[in-house]
N, C-alpha and C. Protein backbone atom coordinates (compact mmCIF):
# COMPACT_ATOMS: atom_id res chain seq x y z
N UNK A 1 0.83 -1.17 0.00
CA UNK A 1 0.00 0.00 0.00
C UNK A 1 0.89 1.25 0.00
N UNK A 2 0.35 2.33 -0.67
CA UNK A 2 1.16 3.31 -1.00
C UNK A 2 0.93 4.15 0.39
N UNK A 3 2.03 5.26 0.71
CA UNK A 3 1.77 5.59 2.14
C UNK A 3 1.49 6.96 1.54
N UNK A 4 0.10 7.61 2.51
CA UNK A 4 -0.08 8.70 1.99
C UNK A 4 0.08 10.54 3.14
N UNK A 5 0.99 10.77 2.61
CA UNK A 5 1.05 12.02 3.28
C UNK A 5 0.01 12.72 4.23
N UNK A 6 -0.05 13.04 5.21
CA UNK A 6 -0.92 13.64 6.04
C UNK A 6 -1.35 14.94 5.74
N UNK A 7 0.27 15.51 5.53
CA UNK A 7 0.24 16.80 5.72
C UNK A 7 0.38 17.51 4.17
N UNK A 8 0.23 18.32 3.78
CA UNK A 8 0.94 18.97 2.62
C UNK A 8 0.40 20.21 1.94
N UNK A 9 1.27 20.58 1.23
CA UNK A 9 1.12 22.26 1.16
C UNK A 9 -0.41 23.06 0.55
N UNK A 10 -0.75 23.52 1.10
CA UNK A 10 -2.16 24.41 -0.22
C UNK A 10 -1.56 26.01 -0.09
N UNK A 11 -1.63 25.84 -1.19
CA UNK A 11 -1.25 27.41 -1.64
C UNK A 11 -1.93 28.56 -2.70
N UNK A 12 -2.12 29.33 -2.04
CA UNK A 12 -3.03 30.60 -2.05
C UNK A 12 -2.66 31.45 -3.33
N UNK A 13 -3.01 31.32 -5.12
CA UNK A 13 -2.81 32.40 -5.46
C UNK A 13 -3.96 33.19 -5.91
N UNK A 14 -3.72 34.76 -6.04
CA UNK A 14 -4.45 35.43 -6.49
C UNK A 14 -5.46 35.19 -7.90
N UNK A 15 -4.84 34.26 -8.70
CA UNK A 15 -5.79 34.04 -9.81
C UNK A 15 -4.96 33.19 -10.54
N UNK A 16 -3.98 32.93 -10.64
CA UNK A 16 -2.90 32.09 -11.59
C UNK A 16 -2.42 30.51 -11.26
N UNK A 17 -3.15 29.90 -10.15
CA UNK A 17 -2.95 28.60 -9.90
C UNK A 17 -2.42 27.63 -11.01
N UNK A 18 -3.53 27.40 -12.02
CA UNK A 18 -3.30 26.51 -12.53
C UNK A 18 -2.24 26.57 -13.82
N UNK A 19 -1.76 27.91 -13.68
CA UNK A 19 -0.48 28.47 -14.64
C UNK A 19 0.81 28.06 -13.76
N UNK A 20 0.45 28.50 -12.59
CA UNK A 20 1.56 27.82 -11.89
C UNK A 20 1.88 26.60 -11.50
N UNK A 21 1.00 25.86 -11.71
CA UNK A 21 1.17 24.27 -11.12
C UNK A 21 1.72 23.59 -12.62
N UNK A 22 1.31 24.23 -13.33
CA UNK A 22 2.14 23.55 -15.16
C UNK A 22 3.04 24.34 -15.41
N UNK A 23 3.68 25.65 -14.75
CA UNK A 23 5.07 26.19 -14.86
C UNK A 23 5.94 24.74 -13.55
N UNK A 24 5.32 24.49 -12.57
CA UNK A 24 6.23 23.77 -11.49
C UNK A 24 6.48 22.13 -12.18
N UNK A 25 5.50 21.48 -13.03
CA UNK A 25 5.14 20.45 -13.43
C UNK A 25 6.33 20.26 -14.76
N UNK A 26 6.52 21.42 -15.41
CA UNK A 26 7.45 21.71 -16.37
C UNK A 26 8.67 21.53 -16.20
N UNK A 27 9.01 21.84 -14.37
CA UNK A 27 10.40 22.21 -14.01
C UNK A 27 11.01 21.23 -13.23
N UNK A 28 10.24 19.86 -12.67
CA UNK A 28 10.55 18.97 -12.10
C UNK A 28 10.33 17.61 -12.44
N UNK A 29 11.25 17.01 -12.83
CA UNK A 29 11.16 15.79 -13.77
C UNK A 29 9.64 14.51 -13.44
N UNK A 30 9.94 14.26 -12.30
CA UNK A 30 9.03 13.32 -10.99
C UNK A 30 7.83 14.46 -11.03
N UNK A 31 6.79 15.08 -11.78
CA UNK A 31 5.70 15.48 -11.20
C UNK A 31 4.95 15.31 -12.35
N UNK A 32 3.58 16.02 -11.70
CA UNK A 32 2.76 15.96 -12.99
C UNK A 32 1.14 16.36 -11.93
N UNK A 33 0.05 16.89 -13.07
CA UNK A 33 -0.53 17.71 -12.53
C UNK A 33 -1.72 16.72 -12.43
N UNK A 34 -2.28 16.40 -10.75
CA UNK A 34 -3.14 15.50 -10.48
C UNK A 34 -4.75 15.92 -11.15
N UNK A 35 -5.58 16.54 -10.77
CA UNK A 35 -6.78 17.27 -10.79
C UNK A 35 -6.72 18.88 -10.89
N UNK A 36 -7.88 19.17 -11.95
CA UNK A 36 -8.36 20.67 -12.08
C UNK A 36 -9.66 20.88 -11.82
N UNK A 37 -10.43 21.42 -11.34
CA UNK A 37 -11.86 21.59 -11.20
C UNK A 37 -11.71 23.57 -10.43
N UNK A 38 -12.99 23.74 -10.64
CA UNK A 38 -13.65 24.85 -10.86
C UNK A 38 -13.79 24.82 -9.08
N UNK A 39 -13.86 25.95 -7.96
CA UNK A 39 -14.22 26.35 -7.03
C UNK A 39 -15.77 26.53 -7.43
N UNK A 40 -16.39 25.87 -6.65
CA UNK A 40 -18.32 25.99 -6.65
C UNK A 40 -18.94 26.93 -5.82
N UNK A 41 -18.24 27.37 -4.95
CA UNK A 41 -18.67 28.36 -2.93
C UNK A 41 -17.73 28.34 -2.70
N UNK A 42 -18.30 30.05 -2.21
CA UNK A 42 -17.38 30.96 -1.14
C UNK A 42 -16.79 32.02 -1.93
N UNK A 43 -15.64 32.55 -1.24
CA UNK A 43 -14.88 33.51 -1.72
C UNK A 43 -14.25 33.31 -3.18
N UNK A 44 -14.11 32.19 -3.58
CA UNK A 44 -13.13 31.74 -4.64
C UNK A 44 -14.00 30.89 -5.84
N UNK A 45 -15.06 31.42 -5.68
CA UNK A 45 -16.12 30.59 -6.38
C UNK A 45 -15.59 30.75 -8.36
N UNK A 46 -15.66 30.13 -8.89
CA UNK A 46 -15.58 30.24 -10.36
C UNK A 46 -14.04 30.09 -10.53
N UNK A 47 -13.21 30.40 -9.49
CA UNK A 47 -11.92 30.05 -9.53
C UNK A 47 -11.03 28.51 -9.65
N UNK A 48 -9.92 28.47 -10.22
CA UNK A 48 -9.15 26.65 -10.55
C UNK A 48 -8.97 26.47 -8.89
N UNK A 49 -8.80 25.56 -9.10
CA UNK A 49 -8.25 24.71 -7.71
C UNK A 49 -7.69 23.28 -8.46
N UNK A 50 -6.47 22.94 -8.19
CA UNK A 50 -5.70 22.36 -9.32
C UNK A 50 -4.43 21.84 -8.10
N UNK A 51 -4.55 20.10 -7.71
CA UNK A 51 -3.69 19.53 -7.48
C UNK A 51 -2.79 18.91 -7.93
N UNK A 52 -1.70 18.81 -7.64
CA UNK A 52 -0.89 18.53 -8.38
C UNK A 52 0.65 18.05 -7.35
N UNK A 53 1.73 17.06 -8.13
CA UNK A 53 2.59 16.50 -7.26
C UNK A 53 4.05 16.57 -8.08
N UNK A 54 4.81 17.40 -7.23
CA UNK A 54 5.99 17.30 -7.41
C UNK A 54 7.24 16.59 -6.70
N UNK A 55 7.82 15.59 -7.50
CA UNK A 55 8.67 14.63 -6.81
C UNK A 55 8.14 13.78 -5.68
N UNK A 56 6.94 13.51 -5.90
CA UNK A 56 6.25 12.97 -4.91
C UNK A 56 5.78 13.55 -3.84
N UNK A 57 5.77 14.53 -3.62
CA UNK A 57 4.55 15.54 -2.71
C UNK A 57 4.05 16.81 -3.21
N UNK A 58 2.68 15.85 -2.56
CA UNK A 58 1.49 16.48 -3.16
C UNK A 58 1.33 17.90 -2.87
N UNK A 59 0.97 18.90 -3.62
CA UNK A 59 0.38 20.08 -3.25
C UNK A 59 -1.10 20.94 -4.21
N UNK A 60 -1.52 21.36 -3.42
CA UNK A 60 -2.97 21.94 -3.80
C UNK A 60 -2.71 23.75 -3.78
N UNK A 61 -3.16 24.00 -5.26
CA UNK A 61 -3.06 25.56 -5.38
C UNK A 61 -4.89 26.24 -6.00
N UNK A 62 -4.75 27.02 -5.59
CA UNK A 62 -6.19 27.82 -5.82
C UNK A 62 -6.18 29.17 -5.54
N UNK A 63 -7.25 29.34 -6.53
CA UNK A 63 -7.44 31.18 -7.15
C UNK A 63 -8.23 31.48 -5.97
N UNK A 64 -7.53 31.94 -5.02
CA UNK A 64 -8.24 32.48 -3.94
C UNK A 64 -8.75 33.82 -3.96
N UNK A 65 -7.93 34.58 -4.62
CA UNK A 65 -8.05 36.01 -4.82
C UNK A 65 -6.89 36.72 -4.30
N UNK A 66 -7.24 38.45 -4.04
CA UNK A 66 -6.61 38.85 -3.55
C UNK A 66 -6.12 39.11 -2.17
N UNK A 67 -6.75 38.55 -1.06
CA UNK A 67 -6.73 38.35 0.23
C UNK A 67 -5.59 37.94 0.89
N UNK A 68 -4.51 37.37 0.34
CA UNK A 68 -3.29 37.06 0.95
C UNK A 68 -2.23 37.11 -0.20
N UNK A 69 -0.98 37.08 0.05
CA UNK A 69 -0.10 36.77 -0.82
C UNK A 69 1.15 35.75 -0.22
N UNK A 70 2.10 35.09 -0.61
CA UNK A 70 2.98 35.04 -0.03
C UNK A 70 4.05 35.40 0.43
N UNK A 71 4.86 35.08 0.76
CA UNK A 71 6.38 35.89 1.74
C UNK A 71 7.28 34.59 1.95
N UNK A 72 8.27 34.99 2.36
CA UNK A 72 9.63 34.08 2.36
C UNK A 72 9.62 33.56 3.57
N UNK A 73 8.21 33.70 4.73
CA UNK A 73 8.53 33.24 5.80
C UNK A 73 8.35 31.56 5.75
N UNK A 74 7.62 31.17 4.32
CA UNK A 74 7.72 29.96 4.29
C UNK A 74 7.87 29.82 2.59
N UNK A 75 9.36 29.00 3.09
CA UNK A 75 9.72 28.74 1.57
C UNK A 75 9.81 27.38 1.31
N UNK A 76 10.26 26.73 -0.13
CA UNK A 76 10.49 25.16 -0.58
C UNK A 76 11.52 24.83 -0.63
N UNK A 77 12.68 23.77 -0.44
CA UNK A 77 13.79 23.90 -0.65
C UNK A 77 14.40 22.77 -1.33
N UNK A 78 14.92 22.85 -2.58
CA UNK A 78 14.87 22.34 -3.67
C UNK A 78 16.55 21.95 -3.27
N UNK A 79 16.89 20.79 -3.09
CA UNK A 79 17.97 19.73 -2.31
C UNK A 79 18.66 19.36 -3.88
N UNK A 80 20.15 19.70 -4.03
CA UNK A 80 21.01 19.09 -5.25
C UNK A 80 21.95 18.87 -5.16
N UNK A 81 22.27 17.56 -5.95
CA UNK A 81 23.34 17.12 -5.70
C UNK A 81 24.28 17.07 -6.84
N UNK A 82 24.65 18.46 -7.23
CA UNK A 82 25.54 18.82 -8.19
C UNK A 82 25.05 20.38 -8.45
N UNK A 83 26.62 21.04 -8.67
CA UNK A 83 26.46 22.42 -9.46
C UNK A 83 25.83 22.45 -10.36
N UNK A 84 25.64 21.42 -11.27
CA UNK A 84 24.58 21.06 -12.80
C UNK A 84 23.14 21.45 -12.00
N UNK A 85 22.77 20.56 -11.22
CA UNK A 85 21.08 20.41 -10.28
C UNK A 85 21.06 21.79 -10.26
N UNK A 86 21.25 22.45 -9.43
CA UNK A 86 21.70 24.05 -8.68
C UNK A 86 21.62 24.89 -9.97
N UNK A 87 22.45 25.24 -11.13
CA UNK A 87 22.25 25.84 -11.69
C UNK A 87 20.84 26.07 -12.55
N UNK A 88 20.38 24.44 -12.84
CA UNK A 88 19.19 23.94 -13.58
C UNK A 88 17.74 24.72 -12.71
N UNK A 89 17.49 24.34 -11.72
CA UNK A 89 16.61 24.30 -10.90
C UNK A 89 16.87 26.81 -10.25
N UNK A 90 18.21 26.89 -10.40
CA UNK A 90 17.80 28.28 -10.40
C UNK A 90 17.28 29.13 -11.15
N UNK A 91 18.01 28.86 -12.52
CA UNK A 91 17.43 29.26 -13.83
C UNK A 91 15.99 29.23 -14.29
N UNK A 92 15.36 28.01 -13.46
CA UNK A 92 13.81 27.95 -14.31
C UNK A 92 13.34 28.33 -13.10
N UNK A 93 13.37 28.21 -12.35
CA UNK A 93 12.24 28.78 -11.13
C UNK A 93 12.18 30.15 -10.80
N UNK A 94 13.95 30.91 -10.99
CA UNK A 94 14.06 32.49 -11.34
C UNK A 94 13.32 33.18 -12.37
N UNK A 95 13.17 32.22 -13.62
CA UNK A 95 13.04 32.86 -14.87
C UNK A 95 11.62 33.85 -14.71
N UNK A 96 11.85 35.01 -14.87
CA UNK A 96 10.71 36.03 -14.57
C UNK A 96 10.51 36.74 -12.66
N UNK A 97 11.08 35.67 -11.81
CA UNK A 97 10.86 36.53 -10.72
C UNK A 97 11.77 37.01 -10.36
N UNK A 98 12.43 36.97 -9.08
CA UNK A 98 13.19 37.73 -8.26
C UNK A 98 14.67 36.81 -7.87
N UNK A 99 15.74 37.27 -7.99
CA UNK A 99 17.01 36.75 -7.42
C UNK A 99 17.01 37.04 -5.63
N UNK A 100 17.23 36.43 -4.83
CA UNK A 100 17.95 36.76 -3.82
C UNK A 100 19.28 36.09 -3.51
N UNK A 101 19.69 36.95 -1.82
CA UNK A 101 21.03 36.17 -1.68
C UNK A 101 20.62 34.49 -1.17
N UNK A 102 21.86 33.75 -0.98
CA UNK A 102 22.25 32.60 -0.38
C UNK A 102 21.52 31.41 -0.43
N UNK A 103 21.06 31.63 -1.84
CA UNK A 103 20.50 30.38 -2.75
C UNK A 103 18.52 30.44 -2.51
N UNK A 104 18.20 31.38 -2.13
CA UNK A 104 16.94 32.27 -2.42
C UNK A 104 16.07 32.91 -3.18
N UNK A 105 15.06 32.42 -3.60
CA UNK A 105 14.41 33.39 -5.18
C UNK A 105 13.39 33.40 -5.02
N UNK A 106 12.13 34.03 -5.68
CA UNK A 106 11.37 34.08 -5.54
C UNK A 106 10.65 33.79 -7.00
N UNK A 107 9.98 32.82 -7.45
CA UNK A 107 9.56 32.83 -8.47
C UNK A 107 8.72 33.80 -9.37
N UNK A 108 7.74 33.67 -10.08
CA UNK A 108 7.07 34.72 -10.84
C UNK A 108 5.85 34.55 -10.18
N UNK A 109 5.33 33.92 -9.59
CA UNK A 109 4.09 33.63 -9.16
C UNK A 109 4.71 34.22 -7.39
N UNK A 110 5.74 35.23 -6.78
CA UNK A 110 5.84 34.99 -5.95
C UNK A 110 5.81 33.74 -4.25
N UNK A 111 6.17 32.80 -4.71
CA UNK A 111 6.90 31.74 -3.73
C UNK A 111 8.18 31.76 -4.09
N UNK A 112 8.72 31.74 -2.65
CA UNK A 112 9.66 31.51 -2.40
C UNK A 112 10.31 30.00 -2.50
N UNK A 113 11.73 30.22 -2.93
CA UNK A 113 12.32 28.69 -2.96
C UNK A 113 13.75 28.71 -2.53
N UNK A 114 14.29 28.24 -1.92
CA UNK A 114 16.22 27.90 -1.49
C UNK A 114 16.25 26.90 -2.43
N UNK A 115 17.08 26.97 -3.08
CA UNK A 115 17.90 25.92 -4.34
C UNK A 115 19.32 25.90 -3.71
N UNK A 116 19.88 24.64 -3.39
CA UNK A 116 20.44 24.91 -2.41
C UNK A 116 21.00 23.19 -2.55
N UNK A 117 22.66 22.96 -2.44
CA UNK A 117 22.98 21.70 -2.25
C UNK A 117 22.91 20.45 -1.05
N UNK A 118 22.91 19.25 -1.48
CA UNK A 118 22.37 18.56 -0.90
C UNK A 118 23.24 18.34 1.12
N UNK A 119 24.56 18.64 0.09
CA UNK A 119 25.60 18.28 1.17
C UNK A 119 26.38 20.09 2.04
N UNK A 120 25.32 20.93 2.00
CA UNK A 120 25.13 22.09 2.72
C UNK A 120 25.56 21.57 4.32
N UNK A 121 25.35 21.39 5.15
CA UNK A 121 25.72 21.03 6.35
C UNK A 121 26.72 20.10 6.87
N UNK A 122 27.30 19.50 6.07
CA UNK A 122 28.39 19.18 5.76
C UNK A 122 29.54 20.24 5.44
N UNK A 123 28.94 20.58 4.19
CA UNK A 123 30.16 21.53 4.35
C UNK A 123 29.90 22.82 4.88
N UNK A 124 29.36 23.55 5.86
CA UNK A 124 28.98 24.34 6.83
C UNK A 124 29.42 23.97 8.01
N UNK A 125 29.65 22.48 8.51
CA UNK A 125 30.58 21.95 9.74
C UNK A 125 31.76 21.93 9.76
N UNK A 126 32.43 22.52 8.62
CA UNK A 126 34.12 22.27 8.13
C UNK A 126 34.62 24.14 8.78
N UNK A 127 33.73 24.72 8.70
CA UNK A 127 34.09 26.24 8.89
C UNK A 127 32.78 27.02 9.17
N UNK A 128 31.61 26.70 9.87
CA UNK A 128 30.34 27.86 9.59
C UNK A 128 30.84 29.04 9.35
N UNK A 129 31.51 29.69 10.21
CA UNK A 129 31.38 31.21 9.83
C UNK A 129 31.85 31.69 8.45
N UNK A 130 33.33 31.21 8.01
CA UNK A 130 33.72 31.49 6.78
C UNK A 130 32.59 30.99 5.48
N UNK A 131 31.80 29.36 5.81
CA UNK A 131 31.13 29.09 4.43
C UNK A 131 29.72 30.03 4.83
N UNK A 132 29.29 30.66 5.64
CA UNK A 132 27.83 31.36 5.91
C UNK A 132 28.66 32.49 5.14
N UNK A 133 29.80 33.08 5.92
CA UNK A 133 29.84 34.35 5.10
C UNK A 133 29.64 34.37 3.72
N UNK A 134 30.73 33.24 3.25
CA UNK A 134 31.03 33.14 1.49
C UNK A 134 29.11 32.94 0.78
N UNK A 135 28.76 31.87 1.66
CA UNK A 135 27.27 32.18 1.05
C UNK A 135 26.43 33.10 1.02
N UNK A 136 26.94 34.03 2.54
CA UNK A 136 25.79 35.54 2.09
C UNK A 136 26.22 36.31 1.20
N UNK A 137 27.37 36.17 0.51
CA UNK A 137 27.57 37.12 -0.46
C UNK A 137 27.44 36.42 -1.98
N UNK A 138 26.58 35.14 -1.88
CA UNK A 138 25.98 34.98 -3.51
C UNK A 138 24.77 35.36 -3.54
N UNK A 139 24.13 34.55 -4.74
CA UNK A 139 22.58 34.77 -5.25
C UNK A 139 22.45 33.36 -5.25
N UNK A 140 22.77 32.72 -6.47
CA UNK A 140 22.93 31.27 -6.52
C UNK A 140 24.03 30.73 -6.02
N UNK A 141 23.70 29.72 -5.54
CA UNK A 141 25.09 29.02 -4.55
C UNK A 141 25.59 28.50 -5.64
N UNK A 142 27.38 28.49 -5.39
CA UNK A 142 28.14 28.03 -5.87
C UNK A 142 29.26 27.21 -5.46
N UNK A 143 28.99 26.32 -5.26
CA UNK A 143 29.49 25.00 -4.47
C UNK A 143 30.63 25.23 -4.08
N UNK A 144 31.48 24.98 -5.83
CA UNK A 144 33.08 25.30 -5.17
C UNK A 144 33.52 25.93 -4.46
N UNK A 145 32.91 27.23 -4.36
CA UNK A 145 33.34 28.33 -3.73
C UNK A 145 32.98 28.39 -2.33
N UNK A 146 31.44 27.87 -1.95
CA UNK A 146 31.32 27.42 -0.53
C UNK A 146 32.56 26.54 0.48
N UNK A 147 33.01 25.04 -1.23
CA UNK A 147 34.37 24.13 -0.44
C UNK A 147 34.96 24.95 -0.03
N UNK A 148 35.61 26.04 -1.29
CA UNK A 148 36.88 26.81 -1.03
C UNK A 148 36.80 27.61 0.76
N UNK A 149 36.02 28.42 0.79
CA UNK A 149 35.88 28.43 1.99
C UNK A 149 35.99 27.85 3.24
N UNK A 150 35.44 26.53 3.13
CA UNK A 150 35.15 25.77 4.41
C UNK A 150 36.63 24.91 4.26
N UNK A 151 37.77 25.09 3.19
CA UNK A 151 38.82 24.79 3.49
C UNK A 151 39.87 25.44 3.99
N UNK A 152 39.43 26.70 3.93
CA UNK A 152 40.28 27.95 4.88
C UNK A 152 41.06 28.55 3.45
């Protein structure tokens, strides 16, 4: 029997759900877009509501309106295991939104995401302060340069 998640994300956009769940579906090999149907009642009535699963967890997005937006206080964090992964995964999820520092962006649909390597705490135990510094001063992480650091 397949084990099924308890918990998992629903996320609030203003009107572009189901643009965004086939921009995320586009960008991650393992997904694909479960259900679309129409909101029937309430605030969001006539609006998509459109589940959908990336890399194997599930998430639910809907045209809620304008009543909330998101913020970086909760972001996704997209785990790689190679400068190839990292570069791949910054490029398409940046494309149209926002750069930040220390492997941080914000897509076009505003969510936030850390793209960010797998073996981060690892090499953050070799030197924290020097590899935190070297990382607050990127956009996209750049591995080598994190090693270089955490080798003094």
């Amino acid at each position: 029997m397949t084990a099924i998640s308890k918990i998992s994300p629903f996320l609030w956009y203003e009107s572009r759900a189901e643009e965004a769940a086939n921009f995320y579906v586009s960008i991650f090999k393992n997904s694909r877009i479960l259900s679309v149907s129409k909101v029937a009642a309430g605030p969001a009535t006539g609006g998509a509501m459109v589940e959908f699963e990336l890399e194997g967890q599930k998430f639910t997005g809907i045209d809620g309106g304008p009543m909330f937006s998101f913020n970086p206080a909760v972001s996704f964090v997209v785990t790689c295991d190679s400068q190839e992964e990292i570069d791949y995964f910054w490029e398409k999820l940046s494309e149209d939104g926002m750069e930040a520092r220390a492997g941080w962006l914000n897509d076009k649909f505003g969510l936030t995401w850390q793209v960010l390597p797998a073996d981060l705490g690892e090499i953050m135990s070799a030197a924290p302060e020097k590899v935190m510094g070297s990382l607050l001063n990127m956009a996209k992480v750049e591995v080598d340069q994190l090693r270089e650091a955490a080798a003094g």
